[in-house]
PDB file of N, CA and C in Angstrom:
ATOM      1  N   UNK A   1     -16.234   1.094  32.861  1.00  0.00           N
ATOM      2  CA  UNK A   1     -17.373   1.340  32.000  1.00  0.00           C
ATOM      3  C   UNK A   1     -17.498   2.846  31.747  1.00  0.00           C
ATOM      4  N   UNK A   2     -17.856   3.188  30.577  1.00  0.00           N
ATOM      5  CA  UNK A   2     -18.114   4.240  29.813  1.00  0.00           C
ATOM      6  C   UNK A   2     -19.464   4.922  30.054  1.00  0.00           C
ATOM      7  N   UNK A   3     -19.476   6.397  31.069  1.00  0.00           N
ATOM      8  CA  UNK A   3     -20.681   6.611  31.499  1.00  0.00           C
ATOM      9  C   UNK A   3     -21.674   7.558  30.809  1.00  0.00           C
ATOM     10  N   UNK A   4     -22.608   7.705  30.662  1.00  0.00           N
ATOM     11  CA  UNK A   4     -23.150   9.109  30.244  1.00  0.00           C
ATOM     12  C   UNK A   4     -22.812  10.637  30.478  1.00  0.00           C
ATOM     13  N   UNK A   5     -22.084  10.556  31.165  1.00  0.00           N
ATOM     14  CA  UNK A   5     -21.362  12.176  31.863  1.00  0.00           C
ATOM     15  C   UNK A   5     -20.133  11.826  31.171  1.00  0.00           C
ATOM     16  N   UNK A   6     -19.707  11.113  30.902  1.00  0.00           N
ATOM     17  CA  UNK A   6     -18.234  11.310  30.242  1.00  0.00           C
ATOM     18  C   UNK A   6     -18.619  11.269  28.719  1.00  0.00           C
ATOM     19  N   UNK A   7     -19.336  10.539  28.480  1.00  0.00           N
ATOM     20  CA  UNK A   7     -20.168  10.895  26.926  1.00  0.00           C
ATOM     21  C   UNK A   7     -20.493  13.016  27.027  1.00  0.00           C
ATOM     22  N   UNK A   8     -21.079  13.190  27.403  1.00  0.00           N
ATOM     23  CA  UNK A   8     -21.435  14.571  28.071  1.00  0.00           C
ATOM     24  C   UNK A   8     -20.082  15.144  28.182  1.00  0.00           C
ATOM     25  N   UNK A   9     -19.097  15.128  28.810  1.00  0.00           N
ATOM     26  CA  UNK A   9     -17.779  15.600  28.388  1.00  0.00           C
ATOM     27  C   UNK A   9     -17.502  15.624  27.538  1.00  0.00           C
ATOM     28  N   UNK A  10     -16.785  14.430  26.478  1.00  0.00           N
ATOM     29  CA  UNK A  10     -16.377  14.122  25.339  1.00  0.00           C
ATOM     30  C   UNK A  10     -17.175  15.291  24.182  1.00  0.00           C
ATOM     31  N   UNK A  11     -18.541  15.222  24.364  1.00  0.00           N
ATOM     32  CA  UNK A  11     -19.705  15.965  23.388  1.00  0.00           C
ATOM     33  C   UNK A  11     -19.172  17.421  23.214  1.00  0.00           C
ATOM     34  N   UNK A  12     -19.145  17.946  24.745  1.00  0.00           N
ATOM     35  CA  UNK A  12     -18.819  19.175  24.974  1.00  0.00           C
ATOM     36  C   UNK A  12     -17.090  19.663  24.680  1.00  0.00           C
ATOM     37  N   UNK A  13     -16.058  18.594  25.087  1.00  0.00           N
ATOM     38  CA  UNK A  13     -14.716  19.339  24.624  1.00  0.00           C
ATOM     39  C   UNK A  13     -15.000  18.925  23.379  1.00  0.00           C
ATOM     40  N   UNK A  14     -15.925  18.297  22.378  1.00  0.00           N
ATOM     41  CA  UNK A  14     -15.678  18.228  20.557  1.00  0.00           C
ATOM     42  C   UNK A  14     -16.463  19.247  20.683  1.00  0.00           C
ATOM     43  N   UNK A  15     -17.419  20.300  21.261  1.00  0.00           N
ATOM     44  CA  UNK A  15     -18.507  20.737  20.539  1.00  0.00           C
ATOM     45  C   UNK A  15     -19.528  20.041  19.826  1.00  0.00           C
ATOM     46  N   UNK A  16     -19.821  19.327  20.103  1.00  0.00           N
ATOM     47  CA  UNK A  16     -21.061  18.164  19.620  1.00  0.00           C
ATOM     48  C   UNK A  16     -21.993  19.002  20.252  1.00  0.00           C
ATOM     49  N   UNK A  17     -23.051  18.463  19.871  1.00  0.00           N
ATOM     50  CA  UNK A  17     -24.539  18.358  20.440  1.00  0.00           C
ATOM     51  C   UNK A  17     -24.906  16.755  20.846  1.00  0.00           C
ATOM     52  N   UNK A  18     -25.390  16.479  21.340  1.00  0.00           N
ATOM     53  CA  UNK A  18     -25.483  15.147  21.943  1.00  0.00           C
ATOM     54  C   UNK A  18     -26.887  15.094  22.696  1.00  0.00           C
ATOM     55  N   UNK A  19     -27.991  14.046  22.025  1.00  0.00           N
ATOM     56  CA  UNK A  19     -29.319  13.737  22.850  1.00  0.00           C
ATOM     57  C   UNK A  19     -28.807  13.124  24.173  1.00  0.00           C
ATOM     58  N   UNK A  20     -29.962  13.129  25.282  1.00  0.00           N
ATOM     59  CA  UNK A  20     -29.186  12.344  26.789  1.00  0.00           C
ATOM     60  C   UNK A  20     -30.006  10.526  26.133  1.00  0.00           C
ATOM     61  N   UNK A  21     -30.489  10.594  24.883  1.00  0.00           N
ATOM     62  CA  UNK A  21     -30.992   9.061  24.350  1.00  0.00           C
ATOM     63  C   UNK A  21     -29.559   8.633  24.116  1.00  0.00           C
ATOM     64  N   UNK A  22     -29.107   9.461  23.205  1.00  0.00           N
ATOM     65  CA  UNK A  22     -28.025   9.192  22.519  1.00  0.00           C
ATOM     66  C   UNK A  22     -26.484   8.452  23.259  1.00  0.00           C
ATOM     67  N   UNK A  23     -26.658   9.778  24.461  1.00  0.00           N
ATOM     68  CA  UNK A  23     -25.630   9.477  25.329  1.00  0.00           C
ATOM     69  C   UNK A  23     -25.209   8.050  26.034  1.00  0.00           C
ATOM     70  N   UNK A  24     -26.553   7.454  26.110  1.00  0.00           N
ATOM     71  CA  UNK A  24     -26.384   6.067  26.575  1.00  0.00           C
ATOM     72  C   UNK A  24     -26.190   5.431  25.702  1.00  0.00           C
ATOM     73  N   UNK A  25     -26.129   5.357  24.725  1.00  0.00           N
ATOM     74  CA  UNK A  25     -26.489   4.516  23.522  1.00  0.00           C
ATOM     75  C   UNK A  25     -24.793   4.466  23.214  1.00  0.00           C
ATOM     76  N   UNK A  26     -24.033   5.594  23.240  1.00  0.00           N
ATOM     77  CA  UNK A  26     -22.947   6.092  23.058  1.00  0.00           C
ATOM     78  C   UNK A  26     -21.841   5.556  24.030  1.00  0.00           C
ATOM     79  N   UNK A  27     -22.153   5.588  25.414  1.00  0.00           N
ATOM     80  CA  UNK A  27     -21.649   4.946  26.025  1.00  0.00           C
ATOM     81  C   UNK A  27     -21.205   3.729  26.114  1.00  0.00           C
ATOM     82  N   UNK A  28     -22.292   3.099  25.989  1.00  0.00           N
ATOM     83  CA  UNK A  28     -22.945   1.482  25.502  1.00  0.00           C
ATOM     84  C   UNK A  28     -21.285   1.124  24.827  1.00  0.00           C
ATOM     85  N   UNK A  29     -21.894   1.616  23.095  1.00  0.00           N
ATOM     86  CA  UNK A  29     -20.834   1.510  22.263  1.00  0.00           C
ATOM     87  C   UNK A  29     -19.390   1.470  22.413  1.00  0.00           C
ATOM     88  N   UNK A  30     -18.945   2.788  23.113  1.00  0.00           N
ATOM     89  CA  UNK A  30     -17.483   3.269  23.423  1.00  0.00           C
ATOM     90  C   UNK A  30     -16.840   2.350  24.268  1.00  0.00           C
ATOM     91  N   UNK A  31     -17.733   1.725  25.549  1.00  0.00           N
ATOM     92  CA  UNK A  31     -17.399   0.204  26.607  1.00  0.00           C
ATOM     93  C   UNK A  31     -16.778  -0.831  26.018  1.00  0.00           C
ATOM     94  N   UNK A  32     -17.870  -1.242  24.448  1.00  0.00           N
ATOM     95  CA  UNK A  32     -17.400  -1.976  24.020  1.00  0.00           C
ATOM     96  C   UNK A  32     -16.353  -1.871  22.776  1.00  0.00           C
ATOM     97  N   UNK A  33     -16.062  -0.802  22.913  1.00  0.00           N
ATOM     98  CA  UNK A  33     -14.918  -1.020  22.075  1.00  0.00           C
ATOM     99  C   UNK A  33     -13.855  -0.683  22.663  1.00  0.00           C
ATOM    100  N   UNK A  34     -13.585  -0.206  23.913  1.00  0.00           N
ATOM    101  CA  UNK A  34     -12.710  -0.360  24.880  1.00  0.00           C
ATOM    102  C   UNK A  34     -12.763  -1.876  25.436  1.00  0.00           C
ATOM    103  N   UNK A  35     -13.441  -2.457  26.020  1.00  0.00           N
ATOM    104  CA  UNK A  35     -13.474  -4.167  26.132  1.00  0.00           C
ATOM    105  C   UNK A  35     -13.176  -5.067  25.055  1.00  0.00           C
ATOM    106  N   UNK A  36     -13.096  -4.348  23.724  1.00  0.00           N
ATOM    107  CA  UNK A  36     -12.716  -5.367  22.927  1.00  0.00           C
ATOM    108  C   UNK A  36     -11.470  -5.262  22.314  1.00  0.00           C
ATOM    109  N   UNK A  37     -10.892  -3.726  22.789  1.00  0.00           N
ATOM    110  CA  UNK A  37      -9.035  -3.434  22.858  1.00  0.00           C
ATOM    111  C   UNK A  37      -8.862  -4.281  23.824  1.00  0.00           C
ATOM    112  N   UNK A  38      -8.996  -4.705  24.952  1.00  0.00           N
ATOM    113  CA  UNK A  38      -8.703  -5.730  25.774  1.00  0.00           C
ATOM    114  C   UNK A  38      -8.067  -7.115  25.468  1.00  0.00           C
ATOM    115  N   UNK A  39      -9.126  -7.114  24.334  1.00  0.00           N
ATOM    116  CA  UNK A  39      -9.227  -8.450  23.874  1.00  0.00           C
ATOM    117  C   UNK A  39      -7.874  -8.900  22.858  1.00  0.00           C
ATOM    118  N   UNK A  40      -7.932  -7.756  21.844  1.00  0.00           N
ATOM    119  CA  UNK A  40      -6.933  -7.500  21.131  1.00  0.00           C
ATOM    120  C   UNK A  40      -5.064  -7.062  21.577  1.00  0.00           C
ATOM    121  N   UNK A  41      -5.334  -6.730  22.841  1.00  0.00           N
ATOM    122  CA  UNK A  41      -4.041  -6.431  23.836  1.00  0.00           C
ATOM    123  C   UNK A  41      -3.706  -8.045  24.048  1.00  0.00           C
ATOM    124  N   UNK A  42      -4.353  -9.127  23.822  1.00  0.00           N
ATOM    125  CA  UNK A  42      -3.971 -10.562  24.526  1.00  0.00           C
ATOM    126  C   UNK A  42      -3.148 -11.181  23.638  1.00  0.00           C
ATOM    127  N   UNK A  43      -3.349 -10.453  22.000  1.00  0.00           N
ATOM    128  CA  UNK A  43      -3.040 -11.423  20.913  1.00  0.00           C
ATOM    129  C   UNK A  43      -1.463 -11.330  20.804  1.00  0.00           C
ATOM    130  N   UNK A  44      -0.559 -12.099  20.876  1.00  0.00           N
ATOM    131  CA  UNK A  44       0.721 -12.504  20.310  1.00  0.00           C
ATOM    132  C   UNK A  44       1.103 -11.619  19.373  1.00  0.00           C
ATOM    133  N   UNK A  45       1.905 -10.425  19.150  1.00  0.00           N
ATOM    134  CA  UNK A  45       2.094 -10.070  17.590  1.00  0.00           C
ATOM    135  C   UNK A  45       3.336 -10.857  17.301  1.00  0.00           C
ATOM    136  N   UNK A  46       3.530 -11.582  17.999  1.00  0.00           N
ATOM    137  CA  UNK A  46       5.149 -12.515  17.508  1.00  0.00           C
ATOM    138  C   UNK A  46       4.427 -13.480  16.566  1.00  0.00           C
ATOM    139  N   UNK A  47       3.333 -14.224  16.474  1.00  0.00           N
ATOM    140  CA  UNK A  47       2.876 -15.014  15.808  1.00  0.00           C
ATOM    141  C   UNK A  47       2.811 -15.155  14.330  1.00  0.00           C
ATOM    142  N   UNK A  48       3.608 -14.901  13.541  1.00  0.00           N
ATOM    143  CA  UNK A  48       3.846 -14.333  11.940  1.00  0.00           C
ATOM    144  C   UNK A  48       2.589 -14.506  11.399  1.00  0.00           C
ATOM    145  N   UNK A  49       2.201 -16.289  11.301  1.00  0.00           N
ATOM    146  CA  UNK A  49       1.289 -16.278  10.585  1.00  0.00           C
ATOM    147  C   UNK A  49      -0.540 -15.444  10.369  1.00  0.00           C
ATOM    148  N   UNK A  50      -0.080 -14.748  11.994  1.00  0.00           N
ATOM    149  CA  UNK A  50      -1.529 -13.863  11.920  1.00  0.00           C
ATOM    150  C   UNK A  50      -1.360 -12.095  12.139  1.00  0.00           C
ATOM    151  N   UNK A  51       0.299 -12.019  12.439  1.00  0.00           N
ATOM    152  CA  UNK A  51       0.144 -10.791  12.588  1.00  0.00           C
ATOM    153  C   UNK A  51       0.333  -9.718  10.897  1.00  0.00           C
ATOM    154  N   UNK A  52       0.604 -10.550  10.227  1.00  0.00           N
ATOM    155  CA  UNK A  52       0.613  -9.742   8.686  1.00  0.00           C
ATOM    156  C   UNK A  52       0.169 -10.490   7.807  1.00  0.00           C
ATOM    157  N   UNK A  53      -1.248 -10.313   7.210  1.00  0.00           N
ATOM    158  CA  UNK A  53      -1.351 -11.630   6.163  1.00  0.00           C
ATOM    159  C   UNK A  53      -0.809 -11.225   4.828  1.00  0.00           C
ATOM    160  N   UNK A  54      -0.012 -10.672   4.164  1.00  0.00           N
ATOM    161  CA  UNK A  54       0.145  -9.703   3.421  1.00  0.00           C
ATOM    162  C   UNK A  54       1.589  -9.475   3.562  1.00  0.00           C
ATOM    163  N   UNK A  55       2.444  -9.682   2.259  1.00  0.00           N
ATOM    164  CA  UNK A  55       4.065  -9.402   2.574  1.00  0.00           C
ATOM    165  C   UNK A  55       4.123  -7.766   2.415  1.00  0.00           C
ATOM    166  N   UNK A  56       4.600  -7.164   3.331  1.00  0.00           N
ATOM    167  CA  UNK A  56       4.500  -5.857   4.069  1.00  0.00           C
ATOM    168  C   UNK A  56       5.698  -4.905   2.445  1.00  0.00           C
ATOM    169  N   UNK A  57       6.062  -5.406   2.218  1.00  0.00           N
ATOM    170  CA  UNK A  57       7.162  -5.299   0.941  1.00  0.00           C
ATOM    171  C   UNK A  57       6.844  -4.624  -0.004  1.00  0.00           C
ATOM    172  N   UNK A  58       5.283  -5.050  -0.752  1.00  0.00           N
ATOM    173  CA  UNK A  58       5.200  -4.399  -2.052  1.00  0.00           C
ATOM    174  C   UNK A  58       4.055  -3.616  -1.342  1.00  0.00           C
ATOM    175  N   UNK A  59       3.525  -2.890  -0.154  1.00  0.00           N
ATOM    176  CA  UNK A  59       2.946  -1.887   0.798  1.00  0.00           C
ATOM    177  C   UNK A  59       3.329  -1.032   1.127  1.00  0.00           C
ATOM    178  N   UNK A  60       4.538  -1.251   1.517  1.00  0.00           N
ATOM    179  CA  UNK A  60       5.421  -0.002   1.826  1.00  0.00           C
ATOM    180  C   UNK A  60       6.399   0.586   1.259  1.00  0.00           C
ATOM    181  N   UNK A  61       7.248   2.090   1.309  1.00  0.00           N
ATOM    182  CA  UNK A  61       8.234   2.132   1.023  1.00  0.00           C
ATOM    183  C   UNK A  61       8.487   3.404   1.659  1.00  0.00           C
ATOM    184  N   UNK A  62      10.167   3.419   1.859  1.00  0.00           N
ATOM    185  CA  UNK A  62      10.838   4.686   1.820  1.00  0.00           C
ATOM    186  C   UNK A  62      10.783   5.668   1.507  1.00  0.00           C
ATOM    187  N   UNK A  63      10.679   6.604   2.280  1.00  0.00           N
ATOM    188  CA  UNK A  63      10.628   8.094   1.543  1.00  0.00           C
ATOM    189  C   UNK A  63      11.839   8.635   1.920  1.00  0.00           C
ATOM    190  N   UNK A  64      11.998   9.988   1.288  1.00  0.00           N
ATOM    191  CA  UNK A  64      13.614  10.612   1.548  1.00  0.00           C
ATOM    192  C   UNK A  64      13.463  11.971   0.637  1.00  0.00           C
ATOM    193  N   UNK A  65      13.446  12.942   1.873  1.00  0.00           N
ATOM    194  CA  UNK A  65      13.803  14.257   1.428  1.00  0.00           C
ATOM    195  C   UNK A  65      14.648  14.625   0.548  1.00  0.00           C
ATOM    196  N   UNK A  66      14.031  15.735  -0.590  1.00  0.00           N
ATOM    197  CA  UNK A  66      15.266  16.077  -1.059  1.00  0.00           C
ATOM    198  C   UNK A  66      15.277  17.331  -0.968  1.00  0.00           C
ATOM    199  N   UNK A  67      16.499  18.086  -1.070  1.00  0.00           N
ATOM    200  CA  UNK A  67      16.739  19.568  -1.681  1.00  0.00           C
ATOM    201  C   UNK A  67      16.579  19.826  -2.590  1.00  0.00           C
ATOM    202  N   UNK A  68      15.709  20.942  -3.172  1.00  0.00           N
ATOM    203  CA  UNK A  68      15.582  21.578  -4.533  1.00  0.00           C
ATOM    204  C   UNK A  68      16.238  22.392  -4.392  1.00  0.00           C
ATOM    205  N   UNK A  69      16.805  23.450  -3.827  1.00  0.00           N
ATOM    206  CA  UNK A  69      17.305  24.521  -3.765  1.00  0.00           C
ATOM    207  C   UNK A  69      18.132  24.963  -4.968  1.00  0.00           C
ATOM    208  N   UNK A  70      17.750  25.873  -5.662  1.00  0.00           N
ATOM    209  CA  UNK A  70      18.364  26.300  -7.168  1.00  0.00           C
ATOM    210  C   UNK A  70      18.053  25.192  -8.239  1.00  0.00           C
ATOM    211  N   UNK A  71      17.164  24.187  -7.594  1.00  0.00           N
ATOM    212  CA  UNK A  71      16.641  23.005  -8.980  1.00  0.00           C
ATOM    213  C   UNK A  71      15.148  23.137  -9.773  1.00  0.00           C
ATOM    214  N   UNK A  72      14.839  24.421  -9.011  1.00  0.00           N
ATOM    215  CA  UNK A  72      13.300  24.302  -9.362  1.00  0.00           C
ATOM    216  C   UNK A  72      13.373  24.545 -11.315  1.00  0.00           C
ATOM    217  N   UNK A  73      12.287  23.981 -11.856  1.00  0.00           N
ATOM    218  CA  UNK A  73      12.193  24.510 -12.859  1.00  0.00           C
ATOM    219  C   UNK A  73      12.035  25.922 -13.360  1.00  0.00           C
ATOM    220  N   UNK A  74      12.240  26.505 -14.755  1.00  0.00           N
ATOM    221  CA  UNK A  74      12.694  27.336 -15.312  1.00  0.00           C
ATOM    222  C   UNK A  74      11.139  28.048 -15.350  1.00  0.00           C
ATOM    223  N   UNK A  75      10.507  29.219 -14.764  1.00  0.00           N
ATOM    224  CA  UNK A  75       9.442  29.484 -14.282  1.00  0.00           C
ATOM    225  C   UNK A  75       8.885  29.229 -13.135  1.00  0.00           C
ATOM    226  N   UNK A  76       9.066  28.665 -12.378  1.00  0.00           N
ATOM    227  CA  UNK A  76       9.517  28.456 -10.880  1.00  0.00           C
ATOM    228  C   UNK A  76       9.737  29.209 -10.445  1.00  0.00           C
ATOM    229  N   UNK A  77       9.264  29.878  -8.926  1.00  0.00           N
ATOM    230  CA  UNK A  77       9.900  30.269  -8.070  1.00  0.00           C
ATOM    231  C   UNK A  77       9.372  30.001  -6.634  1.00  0.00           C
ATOM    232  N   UNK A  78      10.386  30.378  -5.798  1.00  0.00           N
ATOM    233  CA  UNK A  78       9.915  29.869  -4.287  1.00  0.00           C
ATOM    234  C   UNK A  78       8.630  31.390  -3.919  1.00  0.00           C
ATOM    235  N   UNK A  79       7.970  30.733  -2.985  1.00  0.00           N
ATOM    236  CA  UNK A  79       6.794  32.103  -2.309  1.00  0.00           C
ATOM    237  C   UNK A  79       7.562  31.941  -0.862  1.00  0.00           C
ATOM    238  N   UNK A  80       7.058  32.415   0.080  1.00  0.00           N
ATOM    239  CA  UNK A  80       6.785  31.899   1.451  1.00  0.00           C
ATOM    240  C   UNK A  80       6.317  30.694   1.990  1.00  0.00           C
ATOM    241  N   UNK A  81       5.195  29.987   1.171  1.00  0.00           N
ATOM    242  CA  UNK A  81       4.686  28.850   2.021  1.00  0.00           C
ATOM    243  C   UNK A  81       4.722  27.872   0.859  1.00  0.00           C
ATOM    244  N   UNK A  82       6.062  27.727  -0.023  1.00  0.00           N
ATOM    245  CA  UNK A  82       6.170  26.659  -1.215  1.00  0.00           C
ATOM    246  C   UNK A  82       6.498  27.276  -2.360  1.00  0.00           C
ATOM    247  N   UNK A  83       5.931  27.167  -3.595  1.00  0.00           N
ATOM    248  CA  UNK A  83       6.076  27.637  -4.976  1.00  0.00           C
ATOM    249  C   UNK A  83       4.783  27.373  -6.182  1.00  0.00           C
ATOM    250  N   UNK A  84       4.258  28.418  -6.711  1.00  0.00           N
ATOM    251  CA  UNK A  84       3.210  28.167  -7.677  1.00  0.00           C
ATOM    252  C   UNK A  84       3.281  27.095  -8.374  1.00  0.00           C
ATOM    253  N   UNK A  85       2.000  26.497  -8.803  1.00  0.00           N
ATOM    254  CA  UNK A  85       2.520  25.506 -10.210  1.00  0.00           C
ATOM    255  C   UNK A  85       1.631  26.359 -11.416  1.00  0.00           C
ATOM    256  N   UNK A  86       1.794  26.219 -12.328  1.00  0.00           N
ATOM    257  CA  UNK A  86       1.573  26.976 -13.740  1.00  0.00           C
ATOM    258  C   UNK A  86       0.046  26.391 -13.985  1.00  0.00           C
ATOM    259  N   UNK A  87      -0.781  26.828 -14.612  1.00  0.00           N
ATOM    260  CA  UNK A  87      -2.120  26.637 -14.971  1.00  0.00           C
ATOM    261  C   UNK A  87      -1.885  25.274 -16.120  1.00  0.00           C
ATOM    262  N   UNK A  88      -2.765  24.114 -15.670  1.00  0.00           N
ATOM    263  CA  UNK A  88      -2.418  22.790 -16.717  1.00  0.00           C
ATOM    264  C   UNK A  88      -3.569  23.359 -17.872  1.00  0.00           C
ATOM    265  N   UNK A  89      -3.427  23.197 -18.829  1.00  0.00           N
ATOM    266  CA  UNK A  89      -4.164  23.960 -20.098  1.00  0.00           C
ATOM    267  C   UNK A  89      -5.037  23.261 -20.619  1.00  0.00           C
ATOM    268  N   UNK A  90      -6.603  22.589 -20.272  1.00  0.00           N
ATOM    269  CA  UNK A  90      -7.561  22.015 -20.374  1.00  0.00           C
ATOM    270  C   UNK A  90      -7.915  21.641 -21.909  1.00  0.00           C
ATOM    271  N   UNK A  91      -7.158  22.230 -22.767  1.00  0.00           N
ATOM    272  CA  UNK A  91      -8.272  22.926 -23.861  1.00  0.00           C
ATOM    273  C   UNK A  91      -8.339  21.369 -24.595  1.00  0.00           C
ATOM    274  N   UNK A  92      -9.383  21.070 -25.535  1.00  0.00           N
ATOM    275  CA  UNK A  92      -9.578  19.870 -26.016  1.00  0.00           C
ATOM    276  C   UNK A  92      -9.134  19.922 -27.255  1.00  0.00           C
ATOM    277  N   UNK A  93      -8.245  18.818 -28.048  1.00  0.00           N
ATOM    278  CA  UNK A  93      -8.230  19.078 -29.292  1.00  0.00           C
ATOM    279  C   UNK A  93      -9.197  18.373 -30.472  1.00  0.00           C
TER     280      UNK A  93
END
């Protein structure tokens, strides 16, 4: 169980401010959502039909670095921490 002094820790390494109302109240909460990872630690993820309801396929995808090196566009250039992009030109016609 999740105590008021460790609420009181937690407060203090975030820099929070924290009421001592609060703290219990906080505690309370944090128990149960540690008791209810418990719960969720029991479930099967082998079970297909509940561990993805959703074909994972058109959700995800691949990413893959590339090199620009000498590809940047013509006004382009590299800085130190990346490369400018050019002002997009708002104006209305």
């Amino acid at each position: 169980m999740i105590t008021p002094e460790v609420i009181r820790k937690l407060a203090e390494l975030s820099a929070l401010s924290v009421s001592s109302s609060d703290e219990a109240v906080y505690a309370q909460q944090l128990t149960q959502v540690l008791n209810y990872m418990d719960v969720l630690r029991q479930h099967n993820p082998l079970d297909a039909s509940v561990s993805w309801p959703i074909d994972k396929q058109t959700h995800t995808r691949s990413d893959h670095a590339v090199n620009l090196n000498g590809e940047l566009p013509q006004g382009f250039h590299r800085t130190h921490d990346g490369f400018p992009v050019p002002k997009i030109s708002t104006a209305q016609s």
